[in-house]
N, C-alpha and C. Protein backbone atom coordinates (compact mmCIF):
# COMPACT_ATOMS: atom_id res chain seq x y z
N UNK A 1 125.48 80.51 138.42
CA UNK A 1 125.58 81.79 139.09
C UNK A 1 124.82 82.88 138.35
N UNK A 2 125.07 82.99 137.07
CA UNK A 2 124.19 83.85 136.26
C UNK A 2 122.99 84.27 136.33
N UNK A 3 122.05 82.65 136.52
CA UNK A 3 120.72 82.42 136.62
C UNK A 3 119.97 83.36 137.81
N UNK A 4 121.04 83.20 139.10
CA UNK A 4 120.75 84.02 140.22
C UNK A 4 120.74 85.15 140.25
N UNK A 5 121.73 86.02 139.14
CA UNK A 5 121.59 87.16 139.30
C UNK A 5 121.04 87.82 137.73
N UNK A 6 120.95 87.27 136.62
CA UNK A 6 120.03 88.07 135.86
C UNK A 6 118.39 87.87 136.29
N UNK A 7 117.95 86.74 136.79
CA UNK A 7 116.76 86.62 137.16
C UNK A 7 116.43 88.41 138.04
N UNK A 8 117.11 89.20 138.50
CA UNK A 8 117.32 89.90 139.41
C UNK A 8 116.53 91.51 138.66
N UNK A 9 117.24 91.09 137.27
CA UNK A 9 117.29 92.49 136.01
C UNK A 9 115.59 92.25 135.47
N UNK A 10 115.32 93.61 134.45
CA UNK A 10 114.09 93.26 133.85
C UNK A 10 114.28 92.38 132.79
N UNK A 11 113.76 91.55 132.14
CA UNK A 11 113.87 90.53 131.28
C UNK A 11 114.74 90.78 129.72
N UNK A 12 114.76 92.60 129.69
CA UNK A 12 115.43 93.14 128.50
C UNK A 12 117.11 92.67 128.74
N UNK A 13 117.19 92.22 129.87
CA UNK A 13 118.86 92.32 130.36
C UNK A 13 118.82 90.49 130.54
N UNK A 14 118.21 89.97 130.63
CA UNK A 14 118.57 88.37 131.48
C UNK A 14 119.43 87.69 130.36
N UNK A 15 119.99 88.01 129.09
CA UNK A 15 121.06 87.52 128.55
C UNK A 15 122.05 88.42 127.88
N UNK A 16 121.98 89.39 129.20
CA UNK A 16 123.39 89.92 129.14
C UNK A 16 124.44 89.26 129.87
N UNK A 17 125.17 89.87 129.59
CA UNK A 17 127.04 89.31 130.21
C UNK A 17 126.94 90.09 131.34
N UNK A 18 127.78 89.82 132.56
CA UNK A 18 127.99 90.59 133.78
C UNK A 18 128.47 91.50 133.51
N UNK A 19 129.52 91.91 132.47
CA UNK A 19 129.89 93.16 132.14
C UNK A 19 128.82 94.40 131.65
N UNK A 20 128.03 93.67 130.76
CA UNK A 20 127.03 94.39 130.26
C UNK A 20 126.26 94.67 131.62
N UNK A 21 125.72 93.63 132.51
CA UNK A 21 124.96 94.18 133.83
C UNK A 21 125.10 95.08 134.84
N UNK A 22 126.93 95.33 134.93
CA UNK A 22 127.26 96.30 135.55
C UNK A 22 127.15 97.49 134.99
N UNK A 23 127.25 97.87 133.87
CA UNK A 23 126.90 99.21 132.77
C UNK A 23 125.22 99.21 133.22
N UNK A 24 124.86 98.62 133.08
CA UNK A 24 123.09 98.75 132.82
C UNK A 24 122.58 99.85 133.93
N UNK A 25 121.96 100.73 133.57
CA UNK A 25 121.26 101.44 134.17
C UNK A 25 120.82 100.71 135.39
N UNK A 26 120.62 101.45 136.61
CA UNK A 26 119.83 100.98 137.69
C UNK A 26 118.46 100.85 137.92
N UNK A 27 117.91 101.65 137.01
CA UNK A 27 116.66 101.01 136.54
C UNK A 27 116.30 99.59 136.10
N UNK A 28 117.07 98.88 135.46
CA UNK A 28 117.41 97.76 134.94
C UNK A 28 117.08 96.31 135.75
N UNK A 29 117.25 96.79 137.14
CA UNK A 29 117.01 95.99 138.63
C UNK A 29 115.66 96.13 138.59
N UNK A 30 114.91 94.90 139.03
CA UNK A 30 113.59 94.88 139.52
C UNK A 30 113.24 95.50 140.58
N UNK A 31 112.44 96.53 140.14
CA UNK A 31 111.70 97.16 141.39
C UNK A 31 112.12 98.26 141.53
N UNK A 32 113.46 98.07 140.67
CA UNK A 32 114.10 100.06 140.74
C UNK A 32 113.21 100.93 139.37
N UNK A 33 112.63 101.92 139.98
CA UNK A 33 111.52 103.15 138.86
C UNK A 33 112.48 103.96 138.30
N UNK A 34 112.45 104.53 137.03
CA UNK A 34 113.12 105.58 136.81
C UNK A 34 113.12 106.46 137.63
N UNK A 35 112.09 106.63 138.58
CA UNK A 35 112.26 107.64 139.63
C UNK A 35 113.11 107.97 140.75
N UNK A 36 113.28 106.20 141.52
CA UNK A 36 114.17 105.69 141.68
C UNK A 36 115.74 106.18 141.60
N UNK A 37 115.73 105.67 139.78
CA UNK A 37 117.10 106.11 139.36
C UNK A 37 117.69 107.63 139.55
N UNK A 38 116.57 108.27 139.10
CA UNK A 38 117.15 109.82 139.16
C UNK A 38 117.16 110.00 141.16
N UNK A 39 116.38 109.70 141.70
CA UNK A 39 117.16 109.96 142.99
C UNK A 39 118.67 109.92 143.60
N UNK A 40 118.80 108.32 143.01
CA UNK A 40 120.15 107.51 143.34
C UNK A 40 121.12 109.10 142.49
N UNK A 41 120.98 109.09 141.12
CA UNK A 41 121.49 109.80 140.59
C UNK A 41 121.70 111.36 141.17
N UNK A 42 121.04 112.26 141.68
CA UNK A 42 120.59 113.14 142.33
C UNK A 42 121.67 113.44 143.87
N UNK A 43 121.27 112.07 144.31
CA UNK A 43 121.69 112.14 146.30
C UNK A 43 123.59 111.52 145.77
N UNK A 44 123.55 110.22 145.19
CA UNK A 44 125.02 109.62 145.35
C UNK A 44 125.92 109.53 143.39
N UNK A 45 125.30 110.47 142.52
CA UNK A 45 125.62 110.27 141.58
C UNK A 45 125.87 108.95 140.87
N UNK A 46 124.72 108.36 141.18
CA UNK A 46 125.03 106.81 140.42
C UNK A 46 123.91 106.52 139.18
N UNK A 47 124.36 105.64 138.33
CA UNK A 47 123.66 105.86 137.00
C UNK A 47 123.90 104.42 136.80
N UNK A 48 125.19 104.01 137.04
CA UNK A 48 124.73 102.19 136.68
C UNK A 48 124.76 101.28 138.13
N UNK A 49 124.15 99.96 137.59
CA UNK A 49 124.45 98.83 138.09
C UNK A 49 125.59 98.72 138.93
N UNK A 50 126.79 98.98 138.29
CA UNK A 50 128.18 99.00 138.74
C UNK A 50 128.48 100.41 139.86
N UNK A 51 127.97 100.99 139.49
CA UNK A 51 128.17 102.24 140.55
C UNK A 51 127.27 102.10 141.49
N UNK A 52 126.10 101.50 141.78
CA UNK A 52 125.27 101.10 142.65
C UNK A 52 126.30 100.07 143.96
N UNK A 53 126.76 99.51 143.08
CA UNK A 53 127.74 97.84 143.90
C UNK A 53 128.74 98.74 144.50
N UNK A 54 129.29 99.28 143.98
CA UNK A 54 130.36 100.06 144.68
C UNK A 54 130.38 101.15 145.14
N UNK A 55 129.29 101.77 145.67
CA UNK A 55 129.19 102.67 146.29
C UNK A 55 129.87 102.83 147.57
N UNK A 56 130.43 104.14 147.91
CA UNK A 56 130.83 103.40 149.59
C UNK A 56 130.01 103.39 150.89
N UNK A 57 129.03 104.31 150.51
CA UNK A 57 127.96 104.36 151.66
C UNK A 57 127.03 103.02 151.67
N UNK A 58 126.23 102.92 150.50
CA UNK A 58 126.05 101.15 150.58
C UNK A 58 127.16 99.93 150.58
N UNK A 59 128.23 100.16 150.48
CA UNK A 59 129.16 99.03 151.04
C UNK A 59 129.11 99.08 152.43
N UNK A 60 129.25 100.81 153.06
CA UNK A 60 129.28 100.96 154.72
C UNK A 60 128.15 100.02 155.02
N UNK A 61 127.38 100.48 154.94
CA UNK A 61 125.89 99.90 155.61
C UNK A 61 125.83 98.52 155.17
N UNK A 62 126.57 97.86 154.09
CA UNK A 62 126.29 95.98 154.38
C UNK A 62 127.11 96.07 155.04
N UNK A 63 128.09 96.46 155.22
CA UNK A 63 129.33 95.62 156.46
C UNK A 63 128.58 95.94 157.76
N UNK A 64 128.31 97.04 158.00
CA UNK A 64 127.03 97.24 159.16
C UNK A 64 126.38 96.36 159.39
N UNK A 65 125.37 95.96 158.35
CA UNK A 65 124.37 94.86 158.57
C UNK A 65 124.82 93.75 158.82
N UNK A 66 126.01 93.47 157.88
CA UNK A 66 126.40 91.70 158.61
C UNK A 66 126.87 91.48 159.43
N UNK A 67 128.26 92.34 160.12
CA UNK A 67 128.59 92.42 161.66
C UNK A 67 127.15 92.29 162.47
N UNK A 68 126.43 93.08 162.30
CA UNK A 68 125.12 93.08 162.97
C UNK A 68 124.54 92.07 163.18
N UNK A 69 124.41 90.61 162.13
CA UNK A 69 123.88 89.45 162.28
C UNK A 69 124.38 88.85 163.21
């Protein structure tokens, strides 16, 4: 399970612990820019990994999307 989701982080993170991945900055995710981050940070006050996952507006919108499938 690991493999699937640190492959995900920049390579500074791929032997962290899931605990450590949820702390990690959202930058940390491939493809997310610091620029990125300060938006997220900016519009929904999020700064980690873990606050990204649990957001409730991106939780709204997957339950959206998968009903939708």
């Amino acid at each position: 399970m690991m493999a699937g989701i640190t492959d995900k982080f920049d390579k500074a993170y791929e032997s962290s612990s899931i605990d450590e991945l949820a702390k990690a900055p959202v930058s940390a995710l491939q493809g997310v820019s610091d620029s990125d981050a300060e938006h997220l940070k900016a519009a929904f006050n999020i700064t980690t990994v873990g606050d990204l996952g649990s957001n409730k507006y991106f939780l709204w919108a997957q339950a959206v999307a998968t009903l939708a499938k």
